[in-house]
Protein backbone atom coordinates (compact mmCIF):
# COMPACT_ATOMS: atom_id res chain seq x y z
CA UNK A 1 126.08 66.99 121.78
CA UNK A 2 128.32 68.88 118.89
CA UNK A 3 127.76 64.88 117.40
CA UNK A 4 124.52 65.01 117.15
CA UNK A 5 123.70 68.87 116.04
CA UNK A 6 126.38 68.22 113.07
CA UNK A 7 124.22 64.67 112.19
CA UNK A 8 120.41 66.67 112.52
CA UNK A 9 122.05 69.48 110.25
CA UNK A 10 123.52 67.17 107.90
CA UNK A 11 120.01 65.57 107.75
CA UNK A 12 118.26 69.34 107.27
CA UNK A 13 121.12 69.94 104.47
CA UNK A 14 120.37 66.55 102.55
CA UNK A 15 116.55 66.62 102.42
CA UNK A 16 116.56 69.94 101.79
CA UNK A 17 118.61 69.11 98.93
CA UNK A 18 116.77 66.54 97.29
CA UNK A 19 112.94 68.44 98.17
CA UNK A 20 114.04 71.04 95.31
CA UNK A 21 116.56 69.21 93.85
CA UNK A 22 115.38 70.19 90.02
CA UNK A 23 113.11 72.00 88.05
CA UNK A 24 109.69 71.40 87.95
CA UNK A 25 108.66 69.50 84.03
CA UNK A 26 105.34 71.21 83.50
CA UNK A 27 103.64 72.40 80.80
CA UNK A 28 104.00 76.18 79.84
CA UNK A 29 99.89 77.86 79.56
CA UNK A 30 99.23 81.17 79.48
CA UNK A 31 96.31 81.38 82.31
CA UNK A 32 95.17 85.12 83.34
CA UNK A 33 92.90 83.44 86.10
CA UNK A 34 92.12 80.06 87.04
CA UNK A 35 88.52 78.83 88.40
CA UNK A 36 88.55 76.98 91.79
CA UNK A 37 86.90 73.84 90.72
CA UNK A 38 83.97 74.80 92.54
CA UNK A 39 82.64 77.68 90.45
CA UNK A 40 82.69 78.77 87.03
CA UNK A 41 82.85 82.30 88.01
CA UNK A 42 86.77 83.42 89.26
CA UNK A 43 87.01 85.76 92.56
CA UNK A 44 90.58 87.03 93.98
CA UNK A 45 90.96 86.26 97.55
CA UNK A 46 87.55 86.49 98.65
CA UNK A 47 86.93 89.84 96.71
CA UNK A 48 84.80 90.47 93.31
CA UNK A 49 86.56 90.20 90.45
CA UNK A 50 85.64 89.99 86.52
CA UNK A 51 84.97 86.92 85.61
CA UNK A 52 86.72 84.83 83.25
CA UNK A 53 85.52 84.79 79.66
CA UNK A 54 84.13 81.44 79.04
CA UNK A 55 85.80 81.09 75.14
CA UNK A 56 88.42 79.63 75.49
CA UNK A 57 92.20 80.85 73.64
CA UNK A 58 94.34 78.17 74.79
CA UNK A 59 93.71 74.40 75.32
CA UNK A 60 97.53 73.35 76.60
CA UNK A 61 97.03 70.55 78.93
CA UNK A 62 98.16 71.10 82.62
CA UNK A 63 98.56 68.08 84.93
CA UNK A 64 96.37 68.25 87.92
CA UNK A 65 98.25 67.41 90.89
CA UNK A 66 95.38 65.80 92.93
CA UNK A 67 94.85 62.86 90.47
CA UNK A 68 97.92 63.25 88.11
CA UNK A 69 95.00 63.37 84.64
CA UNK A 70 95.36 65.97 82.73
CA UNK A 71 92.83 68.68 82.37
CA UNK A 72 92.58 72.21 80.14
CA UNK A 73 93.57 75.95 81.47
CA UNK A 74 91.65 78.56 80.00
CA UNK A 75 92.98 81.65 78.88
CA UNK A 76 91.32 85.24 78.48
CA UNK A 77 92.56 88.32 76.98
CA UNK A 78 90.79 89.88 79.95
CA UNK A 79 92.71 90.28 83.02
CA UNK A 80 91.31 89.77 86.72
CA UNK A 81 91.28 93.47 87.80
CA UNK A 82 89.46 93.86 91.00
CA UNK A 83 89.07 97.41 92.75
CA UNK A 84 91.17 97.94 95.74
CA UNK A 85 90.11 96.59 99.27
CA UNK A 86 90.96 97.60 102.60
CA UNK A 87 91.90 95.02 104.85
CA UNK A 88 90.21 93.11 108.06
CA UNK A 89 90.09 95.86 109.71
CA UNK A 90 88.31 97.85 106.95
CA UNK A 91 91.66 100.19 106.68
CA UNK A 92 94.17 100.60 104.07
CA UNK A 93 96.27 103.12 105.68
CA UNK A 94 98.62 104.73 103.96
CA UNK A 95 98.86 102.59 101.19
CA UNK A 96 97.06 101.25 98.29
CA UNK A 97 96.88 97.97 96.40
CA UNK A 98 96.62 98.36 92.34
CA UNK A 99 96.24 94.64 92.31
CA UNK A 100 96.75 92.28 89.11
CA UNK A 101 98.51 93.68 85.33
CA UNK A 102 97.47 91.72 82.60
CA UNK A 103 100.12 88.94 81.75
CA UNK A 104 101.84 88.92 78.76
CA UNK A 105 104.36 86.00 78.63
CA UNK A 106 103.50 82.52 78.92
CA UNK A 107 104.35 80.58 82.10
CA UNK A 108 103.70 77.23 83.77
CA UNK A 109 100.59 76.52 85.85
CA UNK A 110 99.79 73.52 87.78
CA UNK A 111 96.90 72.85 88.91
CA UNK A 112 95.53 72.49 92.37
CA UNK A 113 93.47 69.83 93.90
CA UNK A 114 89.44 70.01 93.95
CA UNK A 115 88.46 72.07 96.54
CA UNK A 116 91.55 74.77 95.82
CA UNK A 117 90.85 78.23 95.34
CA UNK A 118 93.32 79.56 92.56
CA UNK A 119 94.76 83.14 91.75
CA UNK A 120 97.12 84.25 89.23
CA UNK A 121 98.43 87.78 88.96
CA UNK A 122 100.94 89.42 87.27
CA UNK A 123 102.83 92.20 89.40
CA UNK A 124 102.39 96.02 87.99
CA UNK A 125 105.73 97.11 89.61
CA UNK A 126 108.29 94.39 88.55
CA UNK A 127 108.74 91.27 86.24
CA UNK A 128 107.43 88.80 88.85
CA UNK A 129 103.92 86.23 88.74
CA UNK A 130 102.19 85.67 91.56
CA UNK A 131 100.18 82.28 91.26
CA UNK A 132 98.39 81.93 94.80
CA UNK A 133 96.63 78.36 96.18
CA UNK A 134 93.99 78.43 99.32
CA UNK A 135 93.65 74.67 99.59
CA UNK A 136 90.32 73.03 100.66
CA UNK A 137 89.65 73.87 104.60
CA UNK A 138 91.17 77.44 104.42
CA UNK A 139 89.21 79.94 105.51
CA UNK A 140 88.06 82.49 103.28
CA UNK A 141 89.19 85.18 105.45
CA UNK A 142 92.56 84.24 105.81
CA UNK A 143 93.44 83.40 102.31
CA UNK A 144 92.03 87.18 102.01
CA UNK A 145 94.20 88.89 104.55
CA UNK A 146 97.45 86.61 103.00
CA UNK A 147 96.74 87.87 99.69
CA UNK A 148 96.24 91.60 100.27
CA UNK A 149 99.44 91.66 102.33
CA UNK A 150 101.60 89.69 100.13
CA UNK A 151 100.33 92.02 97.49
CA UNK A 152 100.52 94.82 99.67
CA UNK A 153 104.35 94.49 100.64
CA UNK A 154 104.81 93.31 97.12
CA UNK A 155 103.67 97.17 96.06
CA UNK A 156 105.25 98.99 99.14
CA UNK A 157 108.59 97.22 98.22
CA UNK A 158 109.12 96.37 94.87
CA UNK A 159 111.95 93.94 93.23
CA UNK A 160 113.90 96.70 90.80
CA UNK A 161 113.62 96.12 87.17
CA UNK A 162 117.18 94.73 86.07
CA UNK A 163 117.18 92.72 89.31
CA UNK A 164 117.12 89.15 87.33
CA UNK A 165 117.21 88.69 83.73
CA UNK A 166 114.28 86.18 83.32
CA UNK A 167 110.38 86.47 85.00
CA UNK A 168 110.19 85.87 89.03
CA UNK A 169 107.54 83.45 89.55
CA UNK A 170 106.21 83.14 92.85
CA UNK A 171 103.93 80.48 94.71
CA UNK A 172 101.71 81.36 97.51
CA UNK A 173 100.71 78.06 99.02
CA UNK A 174 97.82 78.19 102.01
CA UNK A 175 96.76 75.89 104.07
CA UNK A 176 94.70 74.68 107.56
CA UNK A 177 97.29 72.45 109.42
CA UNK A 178 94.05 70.72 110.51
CA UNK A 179 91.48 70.01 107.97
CA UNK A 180 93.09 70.80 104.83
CA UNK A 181 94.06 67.04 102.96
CA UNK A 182 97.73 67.38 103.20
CA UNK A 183 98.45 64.83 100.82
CA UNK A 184 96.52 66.13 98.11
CA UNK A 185 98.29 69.56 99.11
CA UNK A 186 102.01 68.15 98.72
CA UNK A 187 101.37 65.94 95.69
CA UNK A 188 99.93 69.64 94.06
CA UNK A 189 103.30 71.36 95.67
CA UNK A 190 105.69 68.73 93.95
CA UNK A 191 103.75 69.31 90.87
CA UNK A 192 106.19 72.34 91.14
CA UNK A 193 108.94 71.87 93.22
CA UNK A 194 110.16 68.39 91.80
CA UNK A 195 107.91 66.80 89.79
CA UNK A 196 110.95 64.65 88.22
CA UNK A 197 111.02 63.10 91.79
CA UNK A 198 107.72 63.33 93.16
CA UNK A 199 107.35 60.22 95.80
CA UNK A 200 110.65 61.65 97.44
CA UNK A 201 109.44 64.92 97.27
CA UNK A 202 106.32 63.89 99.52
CA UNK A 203 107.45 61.76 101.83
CA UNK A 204 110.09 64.93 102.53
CA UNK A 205 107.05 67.80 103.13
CA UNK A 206 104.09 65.70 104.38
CA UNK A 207 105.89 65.28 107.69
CA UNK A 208 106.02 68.90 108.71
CA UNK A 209 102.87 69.98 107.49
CA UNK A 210 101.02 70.19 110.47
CA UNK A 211 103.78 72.07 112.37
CA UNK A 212 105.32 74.02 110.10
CA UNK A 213 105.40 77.76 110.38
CA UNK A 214 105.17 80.04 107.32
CA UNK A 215 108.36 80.32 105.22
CA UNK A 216 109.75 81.10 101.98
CA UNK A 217 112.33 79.02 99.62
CA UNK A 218 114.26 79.64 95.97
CA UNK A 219 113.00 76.35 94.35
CA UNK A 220 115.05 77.02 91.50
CA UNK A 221 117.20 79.61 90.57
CA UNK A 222 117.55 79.04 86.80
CA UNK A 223 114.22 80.12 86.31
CA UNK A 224 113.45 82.24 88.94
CA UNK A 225 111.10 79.90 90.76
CA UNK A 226 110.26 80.87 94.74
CA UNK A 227 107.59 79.66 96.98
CA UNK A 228 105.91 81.21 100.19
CA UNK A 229 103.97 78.67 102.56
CA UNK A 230 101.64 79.41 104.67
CA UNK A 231 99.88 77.14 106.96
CA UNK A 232 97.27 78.44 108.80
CA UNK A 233 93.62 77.41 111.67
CA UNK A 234 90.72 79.21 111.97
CA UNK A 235 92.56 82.39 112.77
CA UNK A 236 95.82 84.15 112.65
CA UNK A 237 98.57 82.93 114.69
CA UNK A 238 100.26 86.08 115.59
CA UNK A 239 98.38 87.95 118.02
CA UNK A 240 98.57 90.61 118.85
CA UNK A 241 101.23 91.20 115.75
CA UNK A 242 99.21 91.90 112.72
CA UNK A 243 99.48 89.23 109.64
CA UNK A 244 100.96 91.72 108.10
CA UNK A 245 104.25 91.50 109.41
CA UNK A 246 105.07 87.76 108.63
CA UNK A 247 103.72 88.06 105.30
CA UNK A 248 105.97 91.08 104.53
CA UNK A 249 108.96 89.49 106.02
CA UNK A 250 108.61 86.84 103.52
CA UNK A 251 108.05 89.06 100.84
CA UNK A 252 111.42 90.88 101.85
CA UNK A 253 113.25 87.53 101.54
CA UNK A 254 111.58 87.08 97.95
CA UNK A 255 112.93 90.44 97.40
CA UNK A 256 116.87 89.82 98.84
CA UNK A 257 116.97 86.66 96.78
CA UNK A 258 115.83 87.73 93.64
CA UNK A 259 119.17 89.82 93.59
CA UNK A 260 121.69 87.06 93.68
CA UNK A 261 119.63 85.06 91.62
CA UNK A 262 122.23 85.51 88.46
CA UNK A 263 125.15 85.12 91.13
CA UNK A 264 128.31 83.62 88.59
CA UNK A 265 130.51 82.54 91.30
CA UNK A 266 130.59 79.67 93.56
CA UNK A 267 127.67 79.47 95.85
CA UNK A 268 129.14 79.24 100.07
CA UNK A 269 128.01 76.34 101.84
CA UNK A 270 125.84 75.45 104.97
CA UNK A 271 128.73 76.76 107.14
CA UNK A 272 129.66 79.90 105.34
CA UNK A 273 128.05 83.32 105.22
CA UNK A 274 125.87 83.78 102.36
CA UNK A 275 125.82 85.98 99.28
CA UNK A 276 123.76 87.78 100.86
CA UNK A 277 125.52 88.58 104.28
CA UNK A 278 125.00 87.01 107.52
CA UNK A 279 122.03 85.46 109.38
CA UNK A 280 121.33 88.13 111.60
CA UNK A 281 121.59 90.83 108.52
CA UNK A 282 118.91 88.91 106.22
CA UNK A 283 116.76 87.79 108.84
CA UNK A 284 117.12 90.99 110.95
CA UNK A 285 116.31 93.20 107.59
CA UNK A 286 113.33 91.02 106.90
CA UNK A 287 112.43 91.69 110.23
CA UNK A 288 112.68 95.44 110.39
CA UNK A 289 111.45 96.36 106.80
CA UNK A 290 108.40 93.76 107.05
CA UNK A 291 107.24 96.08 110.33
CA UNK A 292 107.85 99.03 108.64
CA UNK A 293 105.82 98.06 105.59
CA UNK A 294 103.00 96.79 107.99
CA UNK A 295 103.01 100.43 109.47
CA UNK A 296 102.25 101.63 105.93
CA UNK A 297 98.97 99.87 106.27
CA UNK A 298 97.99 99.81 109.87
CA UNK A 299 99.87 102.90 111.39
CA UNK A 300 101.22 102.51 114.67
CA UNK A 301 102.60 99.33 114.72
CA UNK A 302 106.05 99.97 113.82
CA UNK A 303 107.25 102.18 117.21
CA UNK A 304 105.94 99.34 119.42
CA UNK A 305 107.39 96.67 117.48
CA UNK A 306 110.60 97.56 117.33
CA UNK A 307 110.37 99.21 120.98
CA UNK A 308 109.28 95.37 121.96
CA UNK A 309 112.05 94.30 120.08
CA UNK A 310 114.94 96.49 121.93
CA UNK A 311 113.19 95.63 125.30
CA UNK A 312 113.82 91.51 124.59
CA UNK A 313 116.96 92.32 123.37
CA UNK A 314 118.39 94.17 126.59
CA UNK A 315 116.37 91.56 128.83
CA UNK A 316 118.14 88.88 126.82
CA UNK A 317 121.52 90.36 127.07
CA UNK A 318 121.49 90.94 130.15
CA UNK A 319 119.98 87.25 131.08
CA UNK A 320 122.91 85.64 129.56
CA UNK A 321 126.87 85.45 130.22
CA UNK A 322 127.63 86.60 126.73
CA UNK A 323 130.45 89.11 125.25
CA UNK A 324 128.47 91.42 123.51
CA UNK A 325 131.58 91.05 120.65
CA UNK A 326 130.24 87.81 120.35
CA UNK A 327 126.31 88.29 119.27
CA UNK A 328 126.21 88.75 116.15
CA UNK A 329 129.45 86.48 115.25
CA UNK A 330 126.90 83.56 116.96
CA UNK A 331 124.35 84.13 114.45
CA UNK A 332 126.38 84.41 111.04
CA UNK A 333 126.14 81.22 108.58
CA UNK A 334 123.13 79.18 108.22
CA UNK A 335 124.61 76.63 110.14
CA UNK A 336 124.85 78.83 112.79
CA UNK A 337 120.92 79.20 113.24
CA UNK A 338 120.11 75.64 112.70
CA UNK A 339 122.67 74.70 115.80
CA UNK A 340 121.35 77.54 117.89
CA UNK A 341 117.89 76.83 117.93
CA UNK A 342 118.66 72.63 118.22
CA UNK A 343 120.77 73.78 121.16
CA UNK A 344 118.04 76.02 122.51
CA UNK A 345 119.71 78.70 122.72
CA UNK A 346 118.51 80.59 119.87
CA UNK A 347 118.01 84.23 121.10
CA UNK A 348 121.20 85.91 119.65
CA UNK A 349 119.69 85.66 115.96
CA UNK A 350 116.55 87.46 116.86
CA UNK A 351 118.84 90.59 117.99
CA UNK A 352 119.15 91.14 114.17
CA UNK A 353 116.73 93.06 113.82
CA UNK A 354 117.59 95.45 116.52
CA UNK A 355 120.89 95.04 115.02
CA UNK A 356 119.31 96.10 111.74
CA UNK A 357 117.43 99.26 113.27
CA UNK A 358 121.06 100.52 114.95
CA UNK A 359 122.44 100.20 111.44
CA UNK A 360 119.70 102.40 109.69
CA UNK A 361 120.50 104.85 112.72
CA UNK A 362 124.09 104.83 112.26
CA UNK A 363 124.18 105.15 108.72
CA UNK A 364 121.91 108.64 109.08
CA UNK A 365 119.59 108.14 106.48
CA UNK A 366 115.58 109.38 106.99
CA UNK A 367 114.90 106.33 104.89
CA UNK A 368 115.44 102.87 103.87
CA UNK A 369 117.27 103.66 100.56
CA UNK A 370 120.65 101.59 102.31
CA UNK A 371 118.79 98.66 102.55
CA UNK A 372 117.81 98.77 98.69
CA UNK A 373 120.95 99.60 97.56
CA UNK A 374 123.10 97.02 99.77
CA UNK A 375 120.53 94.24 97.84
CA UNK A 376 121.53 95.90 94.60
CA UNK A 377 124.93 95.90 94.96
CA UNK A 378 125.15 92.20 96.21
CA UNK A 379 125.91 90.90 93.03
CA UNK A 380 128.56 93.17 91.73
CA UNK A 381 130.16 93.96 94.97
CA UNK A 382 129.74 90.98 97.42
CA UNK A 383 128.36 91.36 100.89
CA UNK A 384 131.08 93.11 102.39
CA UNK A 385 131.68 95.67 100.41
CA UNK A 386 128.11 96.70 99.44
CA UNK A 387 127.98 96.80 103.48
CA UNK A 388 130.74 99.16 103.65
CA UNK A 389 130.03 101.50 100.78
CA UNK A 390 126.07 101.89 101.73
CA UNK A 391 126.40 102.11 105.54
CA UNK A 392 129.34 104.00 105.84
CA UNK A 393 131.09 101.59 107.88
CA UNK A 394 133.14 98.54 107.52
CA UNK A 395 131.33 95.16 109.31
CA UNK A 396 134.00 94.60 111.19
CA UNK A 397 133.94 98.55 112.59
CA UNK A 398 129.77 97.67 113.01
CA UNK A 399 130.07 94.64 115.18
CA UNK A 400 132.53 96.94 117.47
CA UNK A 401 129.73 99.82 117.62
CA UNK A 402 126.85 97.45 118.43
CA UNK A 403 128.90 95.65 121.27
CA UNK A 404 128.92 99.09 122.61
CA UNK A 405 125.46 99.57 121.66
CA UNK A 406 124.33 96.36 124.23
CA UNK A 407 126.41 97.38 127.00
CA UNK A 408 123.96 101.06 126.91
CA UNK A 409 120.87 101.24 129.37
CA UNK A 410 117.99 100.48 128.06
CA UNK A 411 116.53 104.46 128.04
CA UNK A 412 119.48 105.12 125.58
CA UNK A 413 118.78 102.25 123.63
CA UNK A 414 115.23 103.45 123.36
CA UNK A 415 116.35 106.67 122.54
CA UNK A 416 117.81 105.62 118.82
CA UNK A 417 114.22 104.39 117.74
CA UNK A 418 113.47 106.16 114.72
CA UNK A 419 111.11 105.53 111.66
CA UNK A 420 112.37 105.65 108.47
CA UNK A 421 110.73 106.47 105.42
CA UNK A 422 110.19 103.31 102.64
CA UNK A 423 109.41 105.40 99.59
């Protein structure tokens, strides 16, 4: 059996590999909003927007993924600025979306297949594009609900300026696993992943299309390149968690990656931690931070989340024959994850997150400002010490305390839930 998990993750490992193996050769347009090749008139994720001006400032061709022939972007000196809008549910919460800045530098835009519903938008908060793609079969709804929370958690928690030193630009790729043309989807996605490469770069994502779940991945990090998927059916898959959550833990990886983006050193391998700190940190942070942004917009979901969360975790626990010294060790390098969930035994890496929470408890802050300094630090400092100088405690000294922390009744564990602040 160890045969065969070491073969399947030296298979994950290569293709991974050679799916973003280079940067993407595409043509550099300035675009403020892009048409859907079904109208003339630009909207922005289902919502009014201005429309485009029809004169046109730039005529750079841009290759159009869905029949490789090259077609012309236009440009406007008037940015898509739509008013804010509440969500499904007709509520904003607590927050606010300020939506699209104009964009003032010029960057490369591909194209998406006929049908595609396009969306460019340059973040107010930080140096970071958004270029989003509903592909033909989406539903308008959802490509509305992933936008506003992308957005949303984009705004809620912002990548610090100084955090790279070129533009973040970040693909938002949605589709139905069912009736969108998945072909014409990956052939548009290599357009920006590996367009050096393209057949291999198919024949690598059209196999998972239809099962994937949503994700994020750095396609490049020489020029800041990152790319959240999203496939999708008719409705949301994450009843009764709100879509908010997912999309916001992508964000949040967005966000930890950008800060080891201009990393000098070596960068570990598949079986070492990573810059930035073990499975069950990033994963468990992404976790914990998505829910609390998603309480920022529908209020009251973060208590029962993570109060779900601690339940599983002491069921779990207790379910298995386990040192609780050994949980989070289980669930440290990537290659750690890969084999746990081929072995089916996957259940220590979710315990991040509660991990996480017992972390922001221990370290006594009323809010989140650990977590944003432990990213900024990353570079500078390495894992281990920004996790010692902004928790107050070495790892080593943490991964005693939360052994103890699992061997507590479940009341007491319920009893550290607390909700910190994310401003």
């Amino acid at each position: 059996m160890k045969q065969l998990v070491s073969l399947l993750i030296g298979l994950l490992i290569f293709l991974g590999t050679i799916s973003c193996s280079s940067e993407s050769e595409i043509v550099s347009t300035r675009v403020i909003a892009v048409n859907s090749a079904e109208t003339e008139s630009t909207t922005t994720a289902g919502t009014p927007a201005t429309t485009v001006s029809e004169t046109v400032t730039n005529t750079t061709p841009v290759v159009n993924a869905s029949d490789d022939s090259s077609t012309t972007a236009s440009s406007s000196s008037t940015p898509v600025t739509p008013e804010n809008t509440s969500n499904a549910n007709g509520s904003m919460g607590t927050m606010s979306i300020t939506r699209c800045a104009d964009i003032e530098i010029d960057l490369a835009f591909i194209q998406g297949p006929e049908g595609s519903k396009q969306d460019r938008c340059a973040s107010r908060l930080s140096d970071l594009v958004f270029d989003f793609t509903s592909y033909q079969g989406t539903p308008d709804s959802i490509y509305a609900d992933v936008y506003d929370a992308i957005l949303g958690a984009s705004e809620a928690f912002p990548i610090p300026d100084g955090a790279t030193s070129q533009t973040i630009h970040l693909y938002v790729s949605i589709w139905h696993r069912e009736t969108t043309n998945h072909l014409a989807v990956v052939k548009h996605r290599c357009g920006y992943i590996d367009s050096s490469s393209s057949g291999e770069c198919e024949r690598n994502l059209l196999t998972p299309m239809a099962t994937q779940g949503q994700g994020m991945g750095v396609l490049s990090r020489d020029s800041a390149l990152f790319e959240i998927v999203w496939p999708t059916l008719d409705d949301h898959e994450f009843a009764p968690t709100s879509h908010w959550i997912p999309a916001s833990h992508e964000w949040i990886h967005v966000y930890q990656n950008a800060h080891v983006l201009n990393h000098e050193g070596p960068i570990p391998s598949f079986n070492e931690i990573d810059l930035k700190g073990p499975v069950w940190l990033y994963e468990g942070t992404a976790d914990y931070l998505a829910a609390l942004i998603s309480d920022q917009f529908i209020p009251g979901n973060f208590a029962s989340e993570l109060e779900g969360w601690v339940r599983d975790a002491h069921q779990a626990f207790n379910e298995h024959d386990v040192p609780a010294d050994d949980i989070l060790l289980s669930c440290e390098s990537p290659s750690d994850q890969v084999e746990s969930e081929i072995l089916g035994d996957s259940w220590q890496c979710p315990i991040g997150r509660v991990a996480v929470a017992y972390l922001q408890h221990l370290s006594g802050s009323t809010s989140v400002e650990p977590f944003r300094l432990f990213n900024q630090e990353l570079k500078d400092h390495g894992w281990l010490i920004a996790f010692e100088r902004n928790f107050g405690r070495s790892y080593a000294q943490f991964q005693l305390e939360f052994a103890e922390f699992l061997e507590m009744q479940l009341d007491i564990k319920l009893a550290f839930i607390g909700q910190p602040s994310i401003d």
